[in-house]
Protein backbone atom coordinates (compact mmCIF):
# COMPACT_ATOMS: atom_id res chain seq x y z
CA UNK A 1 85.85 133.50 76.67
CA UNK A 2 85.07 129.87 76.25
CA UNK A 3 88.55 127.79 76.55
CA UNK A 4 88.91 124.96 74.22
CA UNK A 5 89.13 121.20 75.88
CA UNK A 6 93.02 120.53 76.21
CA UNK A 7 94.13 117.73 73.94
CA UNK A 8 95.97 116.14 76.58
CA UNK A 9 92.84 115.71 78.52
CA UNK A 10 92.43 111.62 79.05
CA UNK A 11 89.53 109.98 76.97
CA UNK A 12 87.75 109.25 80.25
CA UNK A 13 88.17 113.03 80.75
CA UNK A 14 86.83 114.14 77.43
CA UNK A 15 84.07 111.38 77.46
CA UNK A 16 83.26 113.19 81.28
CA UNK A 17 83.18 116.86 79.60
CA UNK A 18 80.99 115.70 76.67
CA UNK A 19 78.15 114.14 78.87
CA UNK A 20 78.29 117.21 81.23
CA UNK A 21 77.97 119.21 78.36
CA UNK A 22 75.33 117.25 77.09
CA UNK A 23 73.47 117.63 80.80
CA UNK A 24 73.83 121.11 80.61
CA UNK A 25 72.51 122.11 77.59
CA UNK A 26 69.45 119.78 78.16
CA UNK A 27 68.30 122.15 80.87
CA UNK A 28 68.39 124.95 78.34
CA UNK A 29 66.10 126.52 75.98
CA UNK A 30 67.79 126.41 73.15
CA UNK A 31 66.46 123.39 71.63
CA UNK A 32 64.96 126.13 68.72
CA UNK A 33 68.58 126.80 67.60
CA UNK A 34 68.74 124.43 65.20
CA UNK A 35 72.70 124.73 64.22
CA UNK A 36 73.58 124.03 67.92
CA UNK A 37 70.67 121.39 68.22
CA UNK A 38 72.27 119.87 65.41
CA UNK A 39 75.94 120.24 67.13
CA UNK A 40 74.50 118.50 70.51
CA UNK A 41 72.81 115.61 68.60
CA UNK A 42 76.11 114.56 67.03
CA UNK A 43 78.06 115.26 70.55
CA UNK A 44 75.39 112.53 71.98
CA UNK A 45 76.31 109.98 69.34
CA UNK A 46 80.06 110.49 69.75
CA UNK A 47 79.92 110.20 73.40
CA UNK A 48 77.62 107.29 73.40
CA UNK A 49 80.36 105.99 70.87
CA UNK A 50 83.25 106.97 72.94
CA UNK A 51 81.62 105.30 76.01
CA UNK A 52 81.53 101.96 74.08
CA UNK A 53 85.03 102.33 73.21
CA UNK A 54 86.03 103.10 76.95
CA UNK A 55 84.14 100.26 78.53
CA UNK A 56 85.74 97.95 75.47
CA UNK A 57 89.18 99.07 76.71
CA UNK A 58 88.63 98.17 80.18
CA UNK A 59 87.18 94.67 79.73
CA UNK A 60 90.48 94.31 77.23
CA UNK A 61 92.76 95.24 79.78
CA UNK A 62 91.05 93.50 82.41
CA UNK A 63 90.92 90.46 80.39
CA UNK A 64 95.32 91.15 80.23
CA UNK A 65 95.18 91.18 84.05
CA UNK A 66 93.05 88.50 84.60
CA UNK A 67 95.58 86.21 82.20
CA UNK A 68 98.57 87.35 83.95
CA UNK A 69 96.86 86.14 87.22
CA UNK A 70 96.69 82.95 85.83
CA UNK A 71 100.25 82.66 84.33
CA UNK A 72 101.98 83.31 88.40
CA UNK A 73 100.60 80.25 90.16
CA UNK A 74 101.19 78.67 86.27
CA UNK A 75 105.22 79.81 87.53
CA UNK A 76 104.44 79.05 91.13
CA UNK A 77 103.67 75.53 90.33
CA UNK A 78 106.91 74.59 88.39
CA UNK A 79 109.20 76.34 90.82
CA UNK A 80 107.67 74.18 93.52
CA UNK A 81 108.10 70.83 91.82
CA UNK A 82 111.68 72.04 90.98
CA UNK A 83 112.50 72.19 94.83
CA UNK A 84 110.54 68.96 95.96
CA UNK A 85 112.22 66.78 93.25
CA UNK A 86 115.43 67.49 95.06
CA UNK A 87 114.09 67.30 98.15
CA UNK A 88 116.19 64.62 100.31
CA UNK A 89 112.46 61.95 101.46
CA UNK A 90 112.38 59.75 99.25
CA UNK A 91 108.59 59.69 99.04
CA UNK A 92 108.45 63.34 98.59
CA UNK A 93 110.69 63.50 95.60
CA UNK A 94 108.74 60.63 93.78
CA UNK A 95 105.29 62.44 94.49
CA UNK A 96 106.42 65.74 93.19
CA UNK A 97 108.35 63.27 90.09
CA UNK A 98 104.81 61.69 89.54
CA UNK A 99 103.02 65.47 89.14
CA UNK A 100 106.21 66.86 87.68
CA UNK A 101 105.36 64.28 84.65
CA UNK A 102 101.89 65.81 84.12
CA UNK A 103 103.26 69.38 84.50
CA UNK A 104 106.04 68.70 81.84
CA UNK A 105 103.16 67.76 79.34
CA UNK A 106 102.22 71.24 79.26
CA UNK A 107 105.24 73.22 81.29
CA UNK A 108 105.26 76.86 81.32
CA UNK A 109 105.50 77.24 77.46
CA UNK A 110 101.74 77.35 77.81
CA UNK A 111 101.99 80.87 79.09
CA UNK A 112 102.85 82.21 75.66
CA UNK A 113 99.76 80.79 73.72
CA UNK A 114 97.38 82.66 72.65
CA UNK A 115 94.41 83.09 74.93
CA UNK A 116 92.13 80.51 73.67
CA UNK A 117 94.77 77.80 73.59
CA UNK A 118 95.99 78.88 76.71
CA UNK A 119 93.14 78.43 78.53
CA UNK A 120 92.33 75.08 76.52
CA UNK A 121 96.04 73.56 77.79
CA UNK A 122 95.03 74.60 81.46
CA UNK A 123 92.06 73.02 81.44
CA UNK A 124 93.41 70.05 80.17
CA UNK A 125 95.94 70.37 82.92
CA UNK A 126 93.84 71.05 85.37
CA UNK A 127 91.80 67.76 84.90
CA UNK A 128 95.27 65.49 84.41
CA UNK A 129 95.91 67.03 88.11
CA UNK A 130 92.84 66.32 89.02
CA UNK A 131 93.08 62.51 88.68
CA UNK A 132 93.50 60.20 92.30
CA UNK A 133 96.71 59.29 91.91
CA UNK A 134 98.18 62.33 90.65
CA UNK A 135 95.88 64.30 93.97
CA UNK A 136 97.53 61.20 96.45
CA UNK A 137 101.07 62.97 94.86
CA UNK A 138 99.87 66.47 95.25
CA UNK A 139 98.67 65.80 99.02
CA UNK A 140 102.31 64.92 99.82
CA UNK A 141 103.86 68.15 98.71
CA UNK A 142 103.07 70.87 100.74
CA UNK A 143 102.08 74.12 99.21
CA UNK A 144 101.06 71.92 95.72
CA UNK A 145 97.42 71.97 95.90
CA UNK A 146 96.94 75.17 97.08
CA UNK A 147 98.79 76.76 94.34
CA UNK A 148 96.53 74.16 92.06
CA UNK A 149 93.23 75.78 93.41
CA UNK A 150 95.03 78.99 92.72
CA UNK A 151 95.63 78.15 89.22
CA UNK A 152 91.40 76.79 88.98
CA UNK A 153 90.70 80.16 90.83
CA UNK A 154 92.63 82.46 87.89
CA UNK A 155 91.34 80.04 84.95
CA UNK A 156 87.79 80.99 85.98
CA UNK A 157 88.33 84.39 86.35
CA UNK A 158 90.21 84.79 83.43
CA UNK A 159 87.22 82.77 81.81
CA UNK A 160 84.68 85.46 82.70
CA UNK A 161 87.06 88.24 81.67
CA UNK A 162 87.24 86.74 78.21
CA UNK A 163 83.23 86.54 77.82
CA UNK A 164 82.95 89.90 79.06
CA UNK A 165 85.73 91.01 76.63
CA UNK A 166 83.71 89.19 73.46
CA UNK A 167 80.58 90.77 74.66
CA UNK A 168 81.48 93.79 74.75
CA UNK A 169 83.60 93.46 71.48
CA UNK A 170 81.00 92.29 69.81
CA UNK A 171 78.57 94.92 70.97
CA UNK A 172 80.92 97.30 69.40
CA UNK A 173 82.19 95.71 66.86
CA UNK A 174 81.94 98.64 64.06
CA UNK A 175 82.66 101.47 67.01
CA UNK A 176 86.59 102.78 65.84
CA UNK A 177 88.43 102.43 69.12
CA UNK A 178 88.27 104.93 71.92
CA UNK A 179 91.75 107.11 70.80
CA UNK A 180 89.99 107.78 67.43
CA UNK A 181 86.58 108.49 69.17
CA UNK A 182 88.47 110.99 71.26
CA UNK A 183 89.50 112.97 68.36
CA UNK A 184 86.29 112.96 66.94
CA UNK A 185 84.82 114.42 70.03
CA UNK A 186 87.55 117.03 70.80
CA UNK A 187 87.32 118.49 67.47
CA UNK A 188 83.57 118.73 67.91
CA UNK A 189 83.42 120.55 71.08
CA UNK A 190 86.58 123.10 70.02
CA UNK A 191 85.86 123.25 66.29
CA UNK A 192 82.47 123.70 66.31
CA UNK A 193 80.61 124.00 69.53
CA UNK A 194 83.19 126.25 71.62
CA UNK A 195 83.74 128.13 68.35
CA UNK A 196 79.84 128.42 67.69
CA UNK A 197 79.23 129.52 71.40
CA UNK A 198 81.40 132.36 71.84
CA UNK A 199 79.79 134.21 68.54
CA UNK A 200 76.59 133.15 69.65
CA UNK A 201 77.15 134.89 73.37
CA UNK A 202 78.47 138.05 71.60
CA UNK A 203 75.21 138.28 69.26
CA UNK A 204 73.09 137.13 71.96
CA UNK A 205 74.22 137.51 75.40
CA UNK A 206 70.78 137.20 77.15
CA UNK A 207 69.83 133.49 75.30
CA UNK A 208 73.72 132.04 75.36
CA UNK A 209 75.50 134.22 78.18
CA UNK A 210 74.15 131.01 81.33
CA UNK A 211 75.37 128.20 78.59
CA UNK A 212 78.26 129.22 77.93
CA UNK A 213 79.64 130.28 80.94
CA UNK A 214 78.20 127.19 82.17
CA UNK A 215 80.45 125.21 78.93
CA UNK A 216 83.33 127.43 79.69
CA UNK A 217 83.26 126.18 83.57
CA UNK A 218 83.11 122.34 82.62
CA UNK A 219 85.87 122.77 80.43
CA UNK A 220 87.94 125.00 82.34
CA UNK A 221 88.16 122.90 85.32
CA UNK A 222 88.59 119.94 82.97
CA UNK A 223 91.79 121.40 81.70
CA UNK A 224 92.62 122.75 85.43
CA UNK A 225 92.82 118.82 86.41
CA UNK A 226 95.31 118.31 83.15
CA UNK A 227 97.57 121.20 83.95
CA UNK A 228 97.85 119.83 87.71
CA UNK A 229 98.51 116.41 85.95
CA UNK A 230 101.08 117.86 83.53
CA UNK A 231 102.97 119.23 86.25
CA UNK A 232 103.10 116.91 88.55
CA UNK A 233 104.32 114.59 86.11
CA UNK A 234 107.28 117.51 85.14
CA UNK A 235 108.29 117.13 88.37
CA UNK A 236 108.87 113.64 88.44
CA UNK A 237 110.95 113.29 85.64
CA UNK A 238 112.76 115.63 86.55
């Protein structure tokens, strides 16, 4: 008998299971069955949906990592000036006073604005550091403009995070997110599909038998890779 697709299967997992599914019964000839034609056209939309939502997750929490980057040389660059403005030469301690002025403008408040003011009070920082006789300052403190580039370095690649984020946000803009998308797919393939298949290979053994054996494996070794998950996580808690 066909299993149904485990609930606690990951929405990468269930997206995975739906487009196998989809693969498979492509390669059948079934296309005349019009209840299960009209089952696999809605699985296509759903997954295609469910994709969306997946790839709009990742560039979200990519665009998280990417600002976290930024914020550590952000924290890197005000413990440094902390420890060169006691430092005991004289010339060091008033360089890392002359950049610790420009820092202060901004200071590491910064780090809890949102993302587009954020980014607007770096790049404002980033230019007030950039000016001669703030870099004649920085080129006296060792470790300073290296954790400077470091901070240029994150603010670009948080930068290209955030347009890939609002691309992809605004590709999918009406999709529901992927959690809901999930649902909606799992209750298509055991409500329906799983549910349809298993009558359909008792009626018909010699049309649906292949398929659904061939459904039964996808989701069997789907829910294989859960259990193995489940239980490995069991014994970690405990």
């Amino acid at each position: 008998m066909i299993p149904i697709l485990m609930s606690k299967s990951r929405v990468t997992e269930v997206d995975a299971v739906s487009m196998r599914m989809i693969g498979a019964y492509q390669t059948t000839s079934l296309s005349t069955d019009t209840h299960l034609s009209e089952m696999f056209i809605d699985l296509e939309s759903f997954s295609a949906a469910l994709t969306a939502a997946i790839k709009r997750s990742k560039a979200e929490s990519d665009l998280e990592e990417k600002d976290e980057a930024r914020d550590q040389p952000l924290r890197s660059l005000s413990y440094l000036l902390v420890g060169y403005l006691h430092h005991p030469d004289q010339a060091v301690q008033a360089a890392a006073e002359l950049v610790d002025d420009v820092f202060e403008k901004y200071g590491l408040r910064i780090i809890h604005e949102s993302y587009a003011s954020e980014s607007s009070l770096i790049a404002s920082l980033l230019d007030d550091l950039s000016k001669p006789k703030i870099q004649d300052a920085i080129a006296l403190l060792p470790g300073c403009a290296d954790t400077v580039a470091a901070l240029q370095t994150a603010q670009v690649a948080f930068e290209a995070a955030r347009i890939a984020y609002e691309q992809e946000k605004a590709e999918e803009s009406t999709q529901a997110n992927a959690t809901k998308m999930k649902a909606d797919v799992l209750s298509l393939i055991n409500d329906k599909i799983v549910v349809y298949l298993r009558a359909m290979e008792l009626v018909d053994e010699p049309a649906y038998g292949a398929f659904a054996r061939t459904v039964a494996t996808i989701i069997a070794e789907n829910n294989e890779v859960v259990k193995k998950r489940r239980k490995k996580d069991e014994v970690v808690v405990e």
